[in-house]
PDB file of N, CA and C in Angstrom:
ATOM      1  N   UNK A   1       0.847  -1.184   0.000  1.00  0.00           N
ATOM      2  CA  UNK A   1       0.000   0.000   0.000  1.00  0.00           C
ATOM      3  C   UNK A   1       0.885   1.236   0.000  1.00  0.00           C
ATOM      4  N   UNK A   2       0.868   2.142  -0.980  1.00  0.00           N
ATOM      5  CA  UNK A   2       1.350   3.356  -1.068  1.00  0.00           C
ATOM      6  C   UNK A   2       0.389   4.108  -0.958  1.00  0.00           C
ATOM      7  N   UNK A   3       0.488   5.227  -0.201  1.00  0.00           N
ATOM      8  CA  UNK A   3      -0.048   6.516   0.181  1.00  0.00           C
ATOM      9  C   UNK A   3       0.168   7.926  -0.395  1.00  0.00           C
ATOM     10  N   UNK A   4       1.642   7.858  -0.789  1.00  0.00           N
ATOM     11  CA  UNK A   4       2.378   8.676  -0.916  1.00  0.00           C
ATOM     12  C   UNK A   4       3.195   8.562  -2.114  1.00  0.00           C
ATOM     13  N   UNK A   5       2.977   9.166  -3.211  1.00  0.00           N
ATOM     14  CA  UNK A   5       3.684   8.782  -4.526  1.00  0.00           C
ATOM     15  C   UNK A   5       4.765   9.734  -4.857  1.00  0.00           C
ATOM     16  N   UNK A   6       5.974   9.507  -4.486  1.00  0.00           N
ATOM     17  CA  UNK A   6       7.276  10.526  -4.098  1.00  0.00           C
ATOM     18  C   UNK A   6       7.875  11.095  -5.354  1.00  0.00           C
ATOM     19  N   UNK A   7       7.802   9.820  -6.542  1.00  0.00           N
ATOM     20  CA  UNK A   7       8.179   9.890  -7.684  1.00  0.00           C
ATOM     21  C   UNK A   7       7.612  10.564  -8.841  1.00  0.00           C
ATOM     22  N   UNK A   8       6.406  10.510  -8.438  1.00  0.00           N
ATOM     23  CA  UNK A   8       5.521  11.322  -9.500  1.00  0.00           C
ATOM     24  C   UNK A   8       4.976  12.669  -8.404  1.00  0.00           C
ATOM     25  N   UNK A   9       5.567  13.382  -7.673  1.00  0.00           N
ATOM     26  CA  UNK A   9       5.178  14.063  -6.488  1.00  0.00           C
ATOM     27  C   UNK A   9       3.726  14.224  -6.055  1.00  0.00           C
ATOM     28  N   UNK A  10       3.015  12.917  -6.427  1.00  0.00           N
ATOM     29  CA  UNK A  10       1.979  12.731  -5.833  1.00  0.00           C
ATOM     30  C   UNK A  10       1.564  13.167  -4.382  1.00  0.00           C
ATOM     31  N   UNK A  11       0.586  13.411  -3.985  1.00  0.00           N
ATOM     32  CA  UNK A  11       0.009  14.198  -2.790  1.00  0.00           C
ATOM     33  C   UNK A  11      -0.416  12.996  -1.609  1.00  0.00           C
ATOM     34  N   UNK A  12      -0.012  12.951  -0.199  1.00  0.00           N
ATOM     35  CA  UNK A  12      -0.699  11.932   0.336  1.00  0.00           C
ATOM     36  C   UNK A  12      -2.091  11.400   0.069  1.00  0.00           C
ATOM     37  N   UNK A  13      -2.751  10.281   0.347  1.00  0.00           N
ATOM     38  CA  UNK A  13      -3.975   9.826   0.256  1.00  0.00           C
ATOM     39  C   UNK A  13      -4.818   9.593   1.069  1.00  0.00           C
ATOM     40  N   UNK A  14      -4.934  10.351   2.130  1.00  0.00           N
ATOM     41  CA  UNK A  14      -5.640  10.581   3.252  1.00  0.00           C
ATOM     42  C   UNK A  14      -7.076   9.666   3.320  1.00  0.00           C
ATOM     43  N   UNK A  15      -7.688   9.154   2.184  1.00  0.00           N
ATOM     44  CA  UNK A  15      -8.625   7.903   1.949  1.00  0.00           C
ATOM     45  C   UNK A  15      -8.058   6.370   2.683  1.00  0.00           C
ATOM     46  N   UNK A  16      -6.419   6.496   2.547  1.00  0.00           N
ATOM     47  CA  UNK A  16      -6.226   4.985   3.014  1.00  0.00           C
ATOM     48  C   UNK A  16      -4.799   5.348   3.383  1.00  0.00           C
ATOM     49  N   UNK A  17      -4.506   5.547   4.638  1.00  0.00           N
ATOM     50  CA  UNK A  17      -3.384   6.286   5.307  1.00  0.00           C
ATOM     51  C   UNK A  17      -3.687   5.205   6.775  1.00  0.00           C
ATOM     52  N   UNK A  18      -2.594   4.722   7.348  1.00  0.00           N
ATOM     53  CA  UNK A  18      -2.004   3.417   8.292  1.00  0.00           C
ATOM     54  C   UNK A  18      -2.030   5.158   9.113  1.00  0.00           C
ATOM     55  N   UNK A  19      -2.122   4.797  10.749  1.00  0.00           N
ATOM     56  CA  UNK A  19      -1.685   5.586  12.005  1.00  0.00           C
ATOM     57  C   UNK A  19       0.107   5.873  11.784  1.00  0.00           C
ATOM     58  N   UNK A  20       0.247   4.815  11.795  1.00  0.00           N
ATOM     59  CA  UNK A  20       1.839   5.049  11.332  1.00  0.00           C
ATOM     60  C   UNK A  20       1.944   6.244  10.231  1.00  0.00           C
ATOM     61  N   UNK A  21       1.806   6.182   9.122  1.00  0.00           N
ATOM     62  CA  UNK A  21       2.392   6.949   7.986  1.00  0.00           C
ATOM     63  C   UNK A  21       1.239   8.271   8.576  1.00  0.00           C
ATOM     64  N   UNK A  22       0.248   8.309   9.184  1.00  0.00           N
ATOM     65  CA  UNK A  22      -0.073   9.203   9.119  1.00  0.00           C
ATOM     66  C   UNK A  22       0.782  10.108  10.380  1.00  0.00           C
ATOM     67  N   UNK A  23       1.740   9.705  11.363  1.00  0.00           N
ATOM     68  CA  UNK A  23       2.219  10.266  12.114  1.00  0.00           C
ATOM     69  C   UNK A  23       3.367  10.824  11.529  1.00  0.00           C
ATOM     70  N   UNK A  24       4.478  10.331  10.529  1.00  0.00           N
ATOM     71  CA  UNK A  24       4.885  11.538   9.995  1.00  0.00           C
ATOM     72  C   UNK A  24       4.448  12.579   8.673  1.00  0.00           C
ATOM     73  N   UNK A  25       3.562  12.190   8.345  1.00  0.00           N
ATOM     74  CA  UNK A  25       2.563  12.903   7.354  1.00  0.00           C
ATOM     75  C   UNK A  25       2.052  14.346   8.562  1.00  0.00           C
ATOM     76  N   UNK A  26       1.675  13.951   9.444  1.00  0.00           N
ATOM     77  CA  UNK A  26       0.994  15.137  10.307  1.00  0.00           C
ATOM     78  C   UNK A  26       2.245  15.908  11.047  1.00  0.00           C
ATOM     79  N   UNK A  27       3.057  15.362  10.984  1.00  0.00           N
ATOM     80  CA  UNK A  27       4.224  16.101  11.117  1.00  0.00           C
ATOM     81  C   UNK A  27       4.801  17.297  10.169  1.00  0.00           C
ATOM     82  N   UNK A  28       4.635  16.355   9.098  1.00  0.00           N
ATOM     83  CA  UNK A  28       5.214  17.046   7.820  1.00  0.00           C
ATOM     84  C   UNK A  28       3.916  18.593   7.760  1.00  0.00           C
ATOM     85  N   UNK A  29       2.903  18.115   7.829  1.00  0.00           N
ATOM     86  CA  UNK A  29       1.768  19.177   7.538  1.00  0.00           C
ATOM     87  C   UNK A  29       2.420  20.085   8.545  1.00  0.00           C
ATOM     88  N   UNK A  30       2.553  20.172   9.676  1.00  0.00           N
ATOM     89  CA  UNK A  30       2.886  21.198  11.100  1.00  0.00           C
ATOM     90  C   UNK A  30       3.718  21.573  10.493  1.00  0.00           C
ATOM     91  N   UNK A  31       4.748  20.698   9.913  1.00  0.00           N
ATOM     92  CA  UNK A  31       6.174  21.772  10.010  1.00  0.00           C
ATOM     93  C   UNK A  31       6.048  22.767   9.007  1.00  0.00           C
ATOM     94  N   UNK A  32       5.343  22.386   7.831  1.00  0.00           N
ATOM     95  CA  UNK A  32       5.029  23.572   6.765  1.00  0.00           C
ATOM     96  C   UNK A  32       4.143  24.506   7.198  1.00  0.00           C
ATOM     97  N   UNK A  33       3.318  24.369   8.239  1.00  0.00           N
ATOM     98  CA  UNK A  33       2.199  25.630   8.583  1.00  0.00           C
ATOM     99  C   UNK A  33       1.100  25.214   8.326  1.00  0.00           C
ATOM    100  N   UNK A  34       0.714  23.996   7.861  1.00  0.00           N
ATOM    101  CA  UNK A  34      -0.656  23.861   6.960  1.00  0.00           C
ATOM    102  C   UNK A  34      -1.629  23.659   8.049  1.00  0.00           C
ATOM    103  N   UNK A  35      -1.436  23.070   9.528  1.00  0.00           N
ATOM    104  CA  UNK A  35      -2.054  22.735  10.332  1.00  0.00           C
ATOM    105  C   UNK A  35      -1.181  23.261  11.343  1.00  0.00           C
ATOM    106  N   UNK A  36      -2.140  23.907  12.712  1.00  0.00           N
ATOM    107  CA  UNK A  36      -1.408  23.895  14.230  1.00  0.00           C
ATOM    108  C   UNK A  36      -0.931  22.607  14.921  1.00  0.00           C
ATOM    109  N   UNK A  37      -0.154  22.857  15.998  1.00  0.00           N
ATOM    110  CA  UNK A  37       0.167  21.731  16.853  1.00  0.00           C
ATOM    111  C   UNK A  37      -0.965  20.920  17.479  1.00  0.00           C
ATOM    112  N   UNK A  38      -2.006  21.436  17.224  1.00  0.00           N
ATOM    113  CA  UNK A  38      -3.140  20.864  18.266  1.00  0.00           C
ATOM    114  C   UNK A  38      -3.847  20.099  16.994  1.00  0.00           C
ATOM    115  N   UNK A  39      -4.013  20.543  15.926  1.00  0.00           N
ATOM    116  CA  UNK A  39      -4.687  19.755  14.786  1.00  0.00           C
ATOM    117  C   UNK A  39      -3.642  18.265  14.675  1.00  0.00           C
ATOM    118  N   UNK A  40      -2.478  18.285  14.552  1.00  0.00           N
ATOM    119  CA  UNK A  40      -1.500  17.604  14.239  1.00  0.00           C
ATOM    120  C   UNK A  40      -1.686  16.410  15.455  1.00  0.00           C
ATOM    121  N   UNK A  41      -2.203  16.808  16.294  1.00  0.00           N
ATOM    122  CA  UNK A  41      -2.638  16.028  17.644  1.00  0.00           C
ATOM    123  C   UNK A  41      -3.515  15.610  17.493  1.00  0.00           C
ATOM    124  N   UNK A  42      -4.664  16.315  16.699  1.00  0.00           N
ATOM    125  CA  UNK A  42      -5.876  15.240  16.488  1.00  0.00           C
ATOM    126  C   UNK A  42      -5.811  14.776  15.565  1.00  0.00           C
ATOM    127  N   UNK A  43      -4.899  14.483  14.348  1.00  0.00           N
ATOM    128  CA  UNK A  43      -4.691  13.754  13.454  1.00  0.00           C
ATOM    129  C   UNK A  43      -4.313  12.104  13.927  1.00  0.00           C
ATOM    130  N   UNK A  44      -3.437  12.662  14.773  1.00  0.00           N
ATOM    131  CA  UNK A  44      -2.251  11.337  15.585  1.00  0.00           C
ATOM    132  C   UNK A  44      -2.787  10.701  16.000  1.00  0.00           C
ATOM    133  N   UNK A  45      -4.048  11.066  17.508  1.00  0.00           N
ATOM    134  CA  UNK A  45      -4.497  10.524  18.118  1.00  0.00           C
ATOM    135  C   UNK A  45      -5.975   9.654  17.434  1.00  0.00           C
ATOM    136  N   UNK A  46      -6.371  10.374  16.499  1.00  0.00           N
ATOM    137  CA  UNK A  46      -7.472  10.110  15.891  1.00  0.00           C
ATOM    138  C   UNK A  46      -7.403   8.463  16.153  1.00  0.00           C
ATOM    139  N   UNK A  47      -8.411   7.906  16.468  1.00  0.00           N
ATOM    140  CA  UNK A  47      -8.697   6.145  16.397  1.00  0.00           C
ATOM    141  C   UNK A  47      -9.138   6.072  17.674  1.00  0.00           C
ATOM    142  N   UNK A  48      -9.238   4.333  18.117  1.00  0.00           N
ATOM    143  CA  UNK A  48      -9.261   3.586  19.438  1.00  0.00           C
ATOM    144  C   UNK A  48      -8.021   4.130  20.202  1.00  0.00           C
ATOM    145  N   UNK A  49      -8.143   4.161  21.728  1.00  0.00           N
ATOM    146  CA  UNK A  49      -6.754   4.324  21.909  1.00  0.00           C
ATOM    147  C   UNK A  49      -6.981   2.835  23.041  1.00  0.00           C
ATOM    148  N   UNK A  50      -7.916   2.601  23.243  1.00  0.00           N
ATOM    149  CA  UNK A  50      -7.903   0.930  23.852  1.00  0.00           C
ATOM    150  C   UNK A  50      -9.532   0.250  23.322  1.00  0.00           C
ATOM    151  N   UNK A  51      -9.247  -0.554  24.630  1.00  0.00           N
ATOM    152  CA  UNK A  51     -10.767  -1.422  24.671  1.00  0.00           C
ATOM    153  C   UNK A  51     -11.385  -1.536  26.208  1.00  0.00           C
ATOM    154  N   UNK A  52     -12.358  -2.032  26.121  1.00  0.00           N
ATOM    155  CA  UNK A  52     -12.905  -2.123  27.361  1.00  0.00           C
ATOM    156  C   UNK A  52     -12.710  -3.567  28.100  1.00  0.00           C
ATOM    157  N   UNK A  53     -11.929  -3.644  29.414  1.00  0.00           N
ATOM    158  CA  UNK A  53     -11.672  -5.210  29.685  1.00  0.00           C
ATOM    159  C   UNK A  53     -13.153  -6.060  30.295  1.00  0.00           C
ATOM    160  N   UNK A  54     -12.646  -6.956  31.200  1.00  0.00           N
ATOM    161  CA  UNK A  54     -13.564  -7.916  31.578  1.00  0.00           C
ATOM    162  C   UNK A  54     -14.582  -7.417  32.326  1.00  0.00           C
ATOM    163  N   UNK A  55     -14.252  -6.255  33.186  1.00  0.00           N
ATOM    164  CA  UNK A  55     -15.202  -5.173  34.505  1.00  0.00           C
ATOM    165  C   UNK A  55     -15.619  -4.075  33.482  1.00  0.00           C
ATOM    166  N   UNK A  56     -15.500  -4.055  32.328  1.00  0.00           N
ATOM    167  CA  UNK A  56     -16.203  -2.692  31.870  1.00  0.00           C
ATOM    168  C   UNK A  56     -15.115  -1.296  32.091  1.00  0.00           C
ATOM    169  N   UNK A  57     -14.018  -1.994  32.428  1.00  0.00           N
ATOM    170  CA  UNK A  57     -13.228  -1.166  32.689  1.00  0.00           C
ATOM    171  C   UNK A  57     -11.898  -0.685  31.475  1.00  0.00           C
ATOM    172  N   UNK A  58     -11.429   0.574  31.061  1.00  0.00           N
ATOM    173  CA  UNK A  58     -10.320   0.426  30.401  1.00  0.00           C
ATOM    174  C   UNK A  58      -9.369   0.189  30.097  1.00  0.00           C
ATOM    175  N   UNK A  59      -8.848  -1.198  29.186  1.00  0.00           N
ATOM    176  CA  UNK A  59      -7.814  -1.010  28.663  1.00  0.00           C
ATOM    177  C   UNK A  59      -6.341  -0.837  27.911  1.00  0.00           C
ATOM    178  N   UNK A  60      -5.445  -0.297  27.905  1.00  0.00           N
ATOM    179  CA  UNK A  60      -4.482  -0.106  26.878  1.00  0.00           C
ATOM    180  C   UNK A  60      -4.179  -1.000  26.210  1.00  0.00           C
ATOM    181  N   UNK A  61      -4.264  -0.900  24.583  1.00  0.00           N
ATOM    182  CA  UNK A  61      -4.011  -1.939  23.924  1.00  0.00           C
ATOM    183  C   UNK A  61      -2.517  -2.624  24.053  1.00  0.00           C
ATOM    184  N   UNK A  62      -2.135  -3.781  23.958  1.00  0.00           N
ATOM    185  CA  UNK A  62      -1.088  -4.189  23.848  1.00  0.00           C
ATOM    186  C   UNK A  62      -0.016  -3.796  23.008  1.00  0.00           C
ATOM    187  N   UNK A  63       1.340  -4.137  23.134  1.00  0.00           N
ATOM    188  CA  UNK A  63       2.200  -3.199  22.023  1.00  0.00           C
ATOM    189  C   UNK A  63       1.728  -4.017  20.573  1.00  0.00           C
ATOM    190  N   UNK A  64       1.483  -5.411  21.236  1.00  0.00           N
ATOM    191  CA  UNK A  64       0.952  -6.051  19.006  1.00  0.00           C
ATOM    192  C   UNK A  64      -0.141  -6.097  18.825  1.00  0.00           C
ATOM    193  N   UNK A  65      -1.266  -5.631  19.815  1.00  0.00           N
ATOM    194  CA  UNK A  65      -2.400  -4.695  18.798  1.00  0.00           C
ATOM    195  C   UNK A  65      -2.389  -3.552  18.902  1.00  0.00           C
ATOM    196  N   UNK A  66      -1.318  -2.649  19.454  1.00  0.00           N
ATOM    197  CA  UNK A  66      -1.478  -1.256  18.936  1.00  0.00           C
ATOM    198  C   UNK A  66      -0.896  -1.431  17.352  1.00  0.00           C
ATOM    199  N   UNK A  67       0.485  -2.075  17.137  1.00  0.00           N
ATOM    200  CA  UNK A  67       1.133  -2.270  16.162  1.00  0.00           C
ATOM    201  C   UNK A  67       0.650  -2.466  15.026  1.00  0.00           C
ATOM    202  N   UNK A  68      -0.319  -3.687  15.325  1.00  0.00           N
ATOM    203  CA  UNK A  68      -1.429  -4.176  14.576  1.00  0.00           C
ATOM    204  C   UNK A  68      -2.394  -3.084  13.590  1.00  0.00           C
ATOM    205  N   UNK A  69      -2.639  -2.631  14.409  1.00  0.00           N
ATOM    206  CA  UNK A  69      -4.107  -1.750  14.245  1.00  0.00           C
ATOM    207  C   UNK A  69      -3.387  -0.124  13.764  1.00  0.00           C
ATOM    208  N   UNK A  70      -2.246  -0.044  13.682  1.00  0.00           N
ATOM    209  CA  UNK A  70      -1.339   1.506  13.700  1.00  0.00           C
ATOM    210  C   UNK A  70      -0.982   1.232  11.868  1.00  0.00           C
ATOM    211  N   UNK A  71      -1.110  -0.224  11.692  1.00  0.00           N
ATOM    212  CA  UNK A  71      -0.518  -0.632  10.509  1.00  0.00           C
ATOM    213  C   UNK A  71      -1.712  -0.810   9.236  1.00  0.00           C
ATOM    214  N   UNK A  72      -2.811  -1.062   9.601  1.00  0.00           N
ATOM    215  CA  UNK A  72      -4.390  -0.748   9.130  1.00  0.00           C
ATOM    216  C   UNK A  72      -4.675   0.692   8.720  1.00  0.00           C
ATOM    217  N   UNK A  73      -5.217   0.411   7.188  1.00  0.00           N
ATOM    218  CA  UNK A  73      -5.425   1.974   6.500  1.00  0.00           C
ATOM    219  C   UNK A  73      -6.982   2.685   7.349  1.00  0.00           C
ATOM    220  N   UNK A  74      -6.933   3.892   7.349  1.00  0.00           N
ATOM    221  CA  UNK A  74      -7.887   4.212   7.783  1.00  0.00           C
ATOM    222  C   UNK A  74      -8.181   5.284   6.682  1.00  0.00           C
ATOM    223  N   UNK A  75      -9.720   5.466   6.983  1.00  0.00           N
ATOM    224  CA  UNK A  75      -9.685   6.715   5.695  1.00  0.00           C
ATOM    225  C   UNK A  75      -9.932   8.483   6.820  1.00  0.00           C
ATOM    226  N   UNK A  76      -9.482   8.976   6.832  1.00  0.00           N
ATOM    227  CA  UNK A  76      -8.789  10.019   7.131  1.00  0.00           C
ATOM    228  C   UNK A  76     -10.117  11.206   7.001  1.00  0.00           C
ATOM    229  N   UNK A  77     -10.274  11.032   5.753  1.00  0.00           N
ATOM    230  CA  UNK A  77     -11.192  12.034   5.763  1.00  0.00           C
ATOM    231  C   UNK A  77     -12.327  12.110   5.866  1.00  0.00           C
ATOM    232  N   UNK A  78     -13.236  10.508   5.520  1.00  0.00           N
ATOM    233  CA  UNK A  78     -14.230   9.921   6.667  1.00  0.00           C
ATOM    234  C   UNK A  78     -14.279  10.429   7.943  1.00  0.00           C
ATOM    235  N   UNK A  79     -13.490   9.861   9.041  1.00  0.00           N
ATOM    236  CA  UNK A  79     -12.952  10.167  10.004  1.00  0.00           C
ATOM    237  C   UNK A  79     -13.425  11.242  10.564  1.00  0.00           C
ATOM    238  N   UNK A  80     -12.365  12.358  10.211  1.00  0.00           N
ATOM    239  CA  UNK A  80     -12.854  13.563  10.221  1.00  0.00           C
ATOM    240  C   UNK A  80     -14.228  14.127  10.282  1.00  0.00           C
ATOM    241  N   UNK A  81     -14.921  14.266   8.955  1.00  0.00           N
ATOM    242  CA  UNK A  81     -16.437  14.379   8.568  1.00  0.00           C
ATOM    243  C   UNK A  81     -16.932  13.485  10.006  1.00  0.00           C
ATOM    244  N   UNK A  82     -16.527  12.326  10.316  1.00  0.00           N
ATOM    245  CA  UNK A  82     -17.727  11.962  11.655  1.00  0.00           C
ATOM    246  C   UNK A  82     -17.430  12.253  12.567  1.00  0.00           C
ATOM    247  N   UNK A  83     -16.473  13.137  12.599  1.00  0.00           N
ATOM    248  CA  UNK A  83     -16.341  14.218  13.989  1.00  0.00           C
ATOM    249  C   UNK A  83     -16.670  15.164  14.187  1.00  0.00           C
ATOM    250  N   UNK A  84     -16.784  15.860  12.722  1.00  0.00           N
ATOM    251  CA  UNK A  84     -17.249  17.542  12.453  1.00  0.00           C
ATOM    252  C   UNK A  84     -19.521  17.296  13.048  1.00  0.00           C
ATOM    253  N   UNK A  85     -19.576  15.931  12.253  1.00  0.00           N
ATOM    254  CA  UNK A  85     -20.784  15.280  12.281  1.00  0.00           C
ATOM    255  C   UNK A  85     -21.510  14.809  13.980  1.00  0.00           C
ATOM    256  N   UNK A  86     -20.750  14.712  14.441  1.00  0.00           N
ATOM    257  CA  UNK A  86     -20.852  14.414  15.884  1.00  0.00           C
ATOM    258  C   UNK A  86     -20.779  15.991  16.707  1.00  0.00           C
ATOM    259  N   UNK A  87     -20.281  16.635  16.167  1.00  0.00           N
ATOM    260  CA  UNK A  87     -19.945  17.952  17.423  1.00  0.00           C
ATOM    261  C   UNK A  87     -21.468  18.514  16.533  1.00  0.00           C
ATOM    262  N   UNK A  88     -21.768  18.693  15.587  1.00  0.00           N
ATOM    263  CA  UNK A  88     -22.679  19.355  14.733  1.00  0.00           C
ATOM    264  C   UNK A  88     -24.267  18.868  15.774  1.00  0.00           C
ATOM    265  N   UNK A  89     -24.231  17.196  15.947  1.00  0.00           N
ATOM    266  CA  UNK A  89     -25.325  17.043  16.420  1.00  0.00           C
ATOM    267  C   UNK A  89     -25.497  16.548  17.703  1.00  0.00           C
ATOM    268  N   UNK A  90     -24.901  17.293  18.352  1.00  0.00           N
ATOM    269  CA  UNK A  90     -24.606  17.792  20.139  1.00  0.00           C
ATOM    270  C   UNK A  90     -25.668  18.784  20.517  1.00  0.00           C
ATOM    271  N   UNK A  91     -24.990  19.671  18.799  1.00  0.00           N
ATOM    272  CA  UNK A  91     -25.023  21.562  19.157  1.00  0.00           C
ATOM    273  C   UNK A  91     -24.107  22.047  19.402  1.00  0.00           C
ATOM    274  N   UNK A  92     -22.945  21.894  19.233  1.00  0.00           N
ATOM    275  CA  UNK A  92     -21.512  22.296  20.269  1.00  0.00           C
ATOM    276  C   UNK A  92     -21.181  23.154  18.789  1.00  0.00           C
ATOM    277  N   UNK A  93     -21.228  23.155  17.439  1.00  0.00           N
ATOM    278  CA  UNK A  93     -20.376  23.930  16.478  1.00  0.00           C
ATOM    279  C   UNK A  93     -20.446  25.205  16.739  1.00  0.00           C
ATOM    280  N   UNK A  94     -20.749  25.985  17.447  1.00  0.00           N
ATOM    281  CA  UNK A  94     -20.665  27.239  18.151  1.00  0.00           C
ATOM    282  C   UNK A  94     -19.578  27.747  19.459  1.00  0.00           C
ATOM    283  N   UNK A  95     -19.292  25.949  19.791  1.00  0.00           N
ATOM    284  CA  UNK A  95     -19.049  26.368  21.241  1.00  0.00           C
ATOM    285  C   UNK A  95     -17.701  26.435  20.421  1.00  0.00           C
ATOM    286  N   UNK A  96     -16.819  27.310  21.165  1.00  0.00           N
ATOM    287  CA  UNK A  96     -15.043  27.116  20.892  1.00  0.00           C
ATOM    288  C   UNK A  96     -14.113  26.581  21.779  1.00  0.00           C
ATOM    289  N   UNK A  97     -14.986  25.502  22.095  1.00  0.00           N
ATOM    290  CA  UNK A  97     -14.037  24.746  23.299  1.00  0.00           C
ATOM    291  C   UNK A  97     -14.223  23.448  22.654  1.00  0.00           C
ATOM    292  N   UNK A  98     -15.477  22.868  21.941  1.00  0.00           N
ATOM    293  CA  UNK A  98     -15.282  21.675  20.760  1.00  0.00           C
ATOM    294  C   UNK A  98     -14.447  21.379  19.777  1.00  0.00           C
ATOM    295  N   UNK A  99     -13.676  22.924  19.515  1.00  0.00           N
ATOM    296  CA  UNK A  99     -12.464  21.931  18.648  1.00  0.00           C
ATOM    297  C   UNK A  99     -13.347  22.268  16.821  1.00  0.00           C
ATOM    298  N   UNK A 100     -14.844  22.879  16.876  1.00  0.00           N
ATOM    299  CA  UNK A 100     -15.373  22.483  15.661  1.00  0.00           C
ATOM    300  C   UNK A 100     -14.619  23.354  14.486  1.00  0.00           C
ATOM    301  N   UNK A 101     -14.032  24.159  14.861  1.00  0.00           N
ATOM    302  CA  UNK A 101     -13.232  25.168  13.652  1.00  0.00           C
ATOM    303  C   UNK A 101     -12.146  24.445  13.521  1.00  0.00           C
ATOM    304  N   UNK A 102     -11.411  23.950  13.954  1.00  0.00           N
ATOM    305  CA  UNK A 102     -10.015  23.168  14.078  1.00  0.00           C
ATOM    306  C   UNK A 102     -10.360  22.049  13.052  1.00  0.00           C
ATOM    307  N   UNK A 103     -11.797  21.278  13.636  1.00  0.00           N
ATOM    308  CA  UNK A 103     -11.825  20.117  12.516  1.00  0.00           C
ATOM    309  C   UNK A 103     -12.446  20.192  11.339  1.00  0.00           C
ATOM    310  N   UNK A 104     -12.678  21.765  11.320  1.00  0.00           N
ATOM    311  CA  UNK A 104     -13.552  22.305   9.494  1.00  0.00           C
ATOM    312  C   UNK A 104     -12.288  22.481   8.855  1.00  0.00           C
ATOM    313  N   UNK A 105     -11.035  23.367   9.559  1.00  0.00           N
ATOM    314  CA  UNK A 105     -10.081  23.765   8.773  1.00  0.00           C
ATOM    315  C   UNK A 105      -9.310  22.329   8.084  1.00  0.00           C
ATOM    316  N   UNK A 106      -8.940  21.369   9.188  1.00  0.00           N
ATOM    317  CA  UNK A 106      -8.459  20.379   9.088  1.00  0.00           C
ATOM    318  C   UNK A 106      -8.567  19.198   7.610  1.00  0.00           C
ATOM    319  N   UNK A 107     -10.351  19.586   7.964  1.00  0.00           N
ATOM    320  CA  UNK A 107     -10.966  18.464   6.953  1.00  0.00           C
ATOM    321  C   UNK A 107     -10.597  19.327   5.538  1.00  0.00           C
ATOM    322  N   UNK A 108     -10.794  20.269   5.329  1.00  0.00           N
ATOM    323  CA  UNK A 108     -10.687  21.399   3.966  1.00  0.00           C
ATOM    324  C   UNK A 108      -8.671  20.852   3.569  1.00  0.00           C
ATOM    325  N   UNK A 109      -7.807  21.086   4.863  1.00  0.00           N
ATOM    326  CA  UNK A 109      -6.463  20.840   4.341  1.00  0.00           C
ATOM    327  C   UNK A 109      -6.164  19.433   4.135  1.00  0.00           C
ATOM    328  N   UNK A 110      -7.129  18.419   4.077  1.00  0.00           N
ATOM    329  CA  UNK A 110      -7.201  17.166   4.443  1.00  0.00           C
ATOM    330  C   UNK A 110      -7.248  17.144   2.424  1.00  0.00           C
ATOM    331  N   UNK A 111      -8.397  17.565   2.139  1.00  0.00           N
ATOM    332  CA  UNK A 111      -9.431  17.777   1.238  1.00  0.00           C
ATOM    333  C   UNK A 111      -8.684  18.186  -0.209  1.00  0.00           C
ATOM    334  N   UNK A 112      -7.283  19.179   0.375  1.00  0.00           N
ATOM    335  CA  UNK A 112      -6.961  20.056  -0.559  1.00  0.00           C
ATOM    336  C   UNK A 112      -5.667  19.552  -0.912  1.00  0.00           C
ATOM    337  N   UNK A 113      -4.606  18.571   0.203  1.00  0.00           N
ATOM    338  CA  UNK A 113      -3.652  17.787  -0.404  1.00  0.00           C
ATOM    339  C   UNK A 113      -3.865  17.070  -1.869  1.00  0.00           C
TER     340      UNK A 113
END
């Protein structure tokens, strides 16, 4: 799976992008300006970050299913959209403590690679 077509200076593919490649991809976006440090954070973190154990309780995935699951394409800009989609039907896209401008700009630089 390529994401990233270096040779033909193809643009990442944010449709089918692994946690992995997307952590220095969201790097790369910060360091040019295209996104803040805090977007670049919700890029990273974006996913599961565990499961729920035997008590209903949380937790941390193991290092070979984080590995696992870090190595699985995700689509990126899906993603996104069901977050912008979720704060939208709260009511919160007003509030500026949701994050909802962060993940309009995000999805648009997501959009525009």
């Amino acid at each position: 799976m390529t994401t990233i077509n270096a040779a033909s200076g193809g643009a990442p593919d944010f449709t089918r992008m692994s946690r992995s490649q997307m952590m220095g991809v969201a790097g790369g976006l910060y360091q040019s300006g295209q996104i803040s440090l805090e977007q670049m954070g919700k890029l990273e973190m974006m996913g599961r970050l565990g499961k729920v154990g035997p008590n209903g309780q949380f937790q941390a995935f193991t290092a070979q299913e984080r590995a696992s699951l870090d190595s699985q394409p995700v689509n990126y800009i899906d993603q996104t959209r069901k977050v912008i989609s979720a704060i939208e039907q709260r009511g919160d896209a007003t509030n500026p403590l949701s994050g909802y401008q962060d993940w309009k700009q995000l999805l648009l630089t997501l959009q525009e690679a």
